[in-house]
Protein backbone atom coordinates (compact mmCIF):
# COMPACT_ATOMS: atom_id res chain seq x y z
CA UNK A 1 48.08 -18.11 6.60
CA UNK A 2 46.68 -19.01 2.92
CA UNK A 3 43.85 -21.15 4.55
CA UNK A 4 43.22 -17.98 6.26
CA UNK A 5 43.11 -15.95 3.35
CA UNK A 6 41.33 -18.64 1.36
CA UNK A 7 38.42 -18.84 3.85
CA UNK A 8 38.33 -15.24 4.06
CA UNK A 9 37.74 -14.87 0.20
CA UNK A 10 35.37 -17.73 0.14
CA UNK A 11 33.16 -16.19 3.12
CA UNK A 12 33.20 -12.54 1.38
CA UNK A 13 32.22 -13.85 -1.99
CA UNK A 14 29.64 -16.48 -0.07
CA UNK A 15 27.93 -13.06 1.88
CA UNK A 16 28.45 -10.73 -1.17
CA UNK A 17 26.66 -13.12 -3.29
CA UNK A 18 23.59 -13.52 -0.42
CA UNK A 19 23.90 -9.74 -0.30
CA UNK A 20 23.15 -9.44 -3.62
CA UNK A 21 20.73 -12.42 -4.18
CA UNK A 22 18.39 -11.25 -1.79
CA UNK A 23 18.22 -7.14 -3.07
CA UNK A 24 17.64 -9.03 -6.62
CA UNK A 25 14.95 -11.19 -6.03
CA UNK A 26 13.58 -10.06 -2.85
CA UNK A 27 9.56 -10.21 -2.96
CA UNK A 28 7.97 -6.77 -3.48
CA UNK A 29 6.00 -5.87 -0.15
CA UNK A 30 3.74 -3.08 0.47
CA UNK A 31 2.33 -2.31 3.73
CA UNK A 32 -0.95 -0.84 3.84
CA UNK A 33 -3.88 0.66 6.17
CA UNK A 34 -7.47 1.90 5.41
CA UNK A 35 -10.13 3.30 7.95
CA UNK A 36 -13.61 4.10 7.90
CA UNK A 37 -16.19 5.00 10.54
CA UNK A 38 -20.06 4.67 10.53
CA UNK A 39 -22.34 4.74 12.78
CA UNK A 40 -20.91 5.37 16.00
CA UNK A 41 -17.91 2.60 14.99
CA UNK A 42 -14.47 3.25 13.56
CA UNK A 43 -12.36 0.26 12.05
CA UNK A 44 -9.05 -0.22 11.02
CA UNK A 45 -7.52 -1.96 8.49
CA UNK A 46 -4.51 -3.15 7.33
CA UNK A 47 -2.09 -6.21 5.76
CA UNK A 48 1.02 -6.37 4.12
CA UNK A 49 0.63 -7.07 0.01
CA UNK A 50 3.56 -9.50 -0.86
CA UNK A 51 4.09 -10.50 -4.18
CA UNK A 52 1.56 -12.74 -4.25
CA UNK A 53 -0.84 -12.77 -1.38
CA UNK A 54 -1.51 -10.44 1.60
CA UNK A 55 0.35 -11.06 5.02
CA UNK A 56 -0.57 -10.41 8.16
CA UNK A 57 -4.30 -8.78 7.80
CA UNK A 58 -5.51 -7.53 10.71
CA UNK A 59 -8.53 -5.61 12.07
CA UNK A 60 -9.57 -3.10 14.97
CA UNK A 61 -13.20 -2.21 15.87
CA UNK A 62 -14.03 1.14 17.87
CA UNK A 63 -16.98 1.39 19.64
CA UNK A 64 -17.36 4.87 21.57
CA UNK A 65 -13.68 5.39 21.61
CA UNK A 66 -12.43 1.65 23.23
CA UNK A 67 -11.10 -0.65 21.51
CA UNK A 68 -13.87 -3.74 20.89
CA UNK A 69 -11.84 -5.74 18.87
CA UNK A 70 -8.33 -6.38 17.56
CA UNK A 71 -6.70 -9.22 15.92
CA UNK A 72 -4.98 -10.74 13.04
CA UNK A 73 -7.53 -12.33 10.71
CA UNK A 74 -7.64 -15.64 8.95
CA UNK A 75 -9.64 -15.81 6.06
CA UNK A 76 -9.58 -19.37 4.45
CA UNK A 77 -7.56 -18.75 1.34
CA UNK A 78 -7.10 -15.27 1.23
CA UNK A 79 -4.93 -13.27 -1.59
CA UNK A 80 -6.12 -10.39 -1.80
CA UNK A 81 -8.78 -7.65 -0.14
CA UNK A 82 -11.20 -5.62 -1.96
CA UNK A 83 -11.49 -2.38 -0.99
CA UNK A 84 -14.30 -1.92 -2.80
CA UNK A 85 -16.14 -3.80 0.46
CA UNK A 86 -14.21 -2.44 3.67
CA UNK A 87 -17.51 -1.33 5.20
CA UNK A 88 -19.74 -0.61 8.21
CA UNK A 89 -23.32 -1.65 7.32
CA UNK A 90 -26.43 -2.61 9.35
CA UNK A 91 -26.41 -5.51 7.30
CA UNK A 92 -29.82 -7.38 9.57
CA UNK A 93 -31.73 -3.85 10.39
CA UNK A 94 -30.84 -4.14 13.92
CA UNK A 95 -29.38 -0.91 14.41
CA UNK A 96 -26.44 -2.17 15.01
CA UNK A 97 -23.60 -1.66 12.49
CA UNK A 98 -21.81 -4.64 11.27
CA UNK A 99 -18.22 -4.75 10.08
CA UNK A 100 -17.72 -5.93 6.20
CA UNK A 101 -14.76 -7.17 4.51
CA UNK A 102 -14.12 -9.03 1.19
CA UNK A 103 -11.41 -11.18 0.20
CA UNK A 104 -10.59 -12.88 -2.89
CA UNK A 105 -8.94 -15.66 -3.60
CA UNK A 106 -6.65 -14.61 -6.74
CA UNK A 107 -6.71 -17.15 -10.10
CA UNK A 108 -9.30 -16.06 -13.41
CA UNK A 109 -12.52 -17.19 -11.95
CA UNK A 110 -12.38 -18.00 -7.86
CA UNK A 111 -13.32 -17.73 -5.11
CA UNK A 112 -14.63 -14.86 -2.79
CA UNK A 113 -15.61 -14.61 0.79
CA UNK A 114 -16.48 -12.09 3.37
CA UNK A 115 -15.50 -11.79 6.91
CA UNK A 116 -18.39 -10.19 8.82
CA UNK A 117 -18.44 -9.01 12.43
CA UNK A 118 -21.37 -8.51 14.81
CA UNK A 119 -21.57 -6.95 18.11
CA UNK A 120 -22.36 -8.78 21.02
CA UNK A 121 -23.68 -6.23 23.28
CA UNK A 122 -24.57 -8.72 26.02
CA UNK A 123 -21.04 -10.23 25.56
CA UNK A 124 -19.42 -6.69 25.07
CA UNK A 125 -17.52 -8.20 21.59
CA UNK A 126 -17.31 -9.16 18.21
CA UNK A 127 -17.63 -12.03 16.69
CA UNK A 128 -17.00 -13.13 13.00
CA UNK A 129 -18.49 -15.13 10.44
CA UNK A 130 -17.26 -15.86 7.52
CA UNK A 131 -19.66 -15.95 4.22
CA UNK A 132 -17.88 -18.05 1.10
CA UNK A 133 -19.49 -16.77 -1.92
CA UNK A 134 -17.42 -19.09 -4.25
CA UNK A 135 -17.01 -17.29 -8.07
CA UNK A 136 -18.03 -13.44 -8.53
CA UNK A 137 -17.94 -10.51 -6.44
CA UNK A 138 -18.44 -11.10 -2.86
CA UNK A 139 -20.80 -9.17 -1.17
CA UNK A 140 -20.77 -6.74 -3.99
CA UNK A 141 -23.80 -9.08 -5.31
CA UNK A 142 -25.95 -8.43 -2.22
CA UNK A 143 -29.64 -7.80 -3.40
CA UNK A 144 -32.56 -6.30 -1.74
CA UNK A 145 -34.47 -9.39 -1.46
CA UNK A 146 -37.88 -7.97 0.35
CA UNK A 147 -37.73 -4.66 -0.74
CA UNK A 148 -37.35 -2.58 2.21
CA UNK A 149 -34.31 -0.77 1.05
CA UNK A 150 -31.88 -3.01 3.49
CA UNK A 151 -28.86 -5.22 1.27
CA UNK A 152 -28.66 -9.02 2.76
């Protein structure tokens, strides 16, 4: 019966401690979603900020009310997203809205990247390519480089 009791203690104490361990030094996480809609298109986006990095980014395009795309993303060393650049551009003067998003790396001088997605109409779907622009500000830095008002 003092085994018993022993055990008993020792497993209380054990899951009190956990209990209390974890609500300590749990990592702060914030869940968050942002929208916006141009051009005939609607996306969706959202990731979880941990304490460090985001978790579990992931976007949805509309196109005239369907759903075109929607998946988790995997930008090569993501931290963080700007929303600064969460946009719907016609980035090539196609008439045909692209999908914008910046990520940044974290650390006092790297590294940013964009994910940008094109429609396929022929294909019906999105695809992505991703743009590394290495130190500064992503596609914030985008210039007018022939001077007929379109950012490349």
């Amino acid at each position: 019966m003092q085994g018993a009791a022993i055990w008993s203690t020792h497993f209380f104490l054990s899951f009190g401690f956990s209990v209390a361990s974890s609500l300590l030094f749990s990592e702060k996480v914030i869940a968050e979603t942002r929208s916006t809609e141009a051009m005939g298109v609607r996306a969706e986006y959202s990731d979880r900020q941990a304490q460090f990095c985001l978790e579990n980014p992931h976007l949805r395009i509309i196109r005239n009310g369907q759903i075109a795309f929607d998946a988790d993303l995997k930008p090569e060393g993501a931290c963080r997203q700007d929303p600064e650049v969460f946009v719907i551009e016609d980035l090539d003067g196609d008439r045909e809205p692209e999908v914008l998003i910046d990520f940044y790396s974290g650390g006092a001088h790297c590294c940013s990247s964009s994910l940008i997605f094109r429609y396929n109409p022929a294909q019906a779907q999105y695809t992505a390519t991703e743009h590394f622009w290495g130190h500064g500000h992503g596609a914030r830095q985008r210039e007018d480089l022939d001077g007929d008002g379109q950012l490349r």
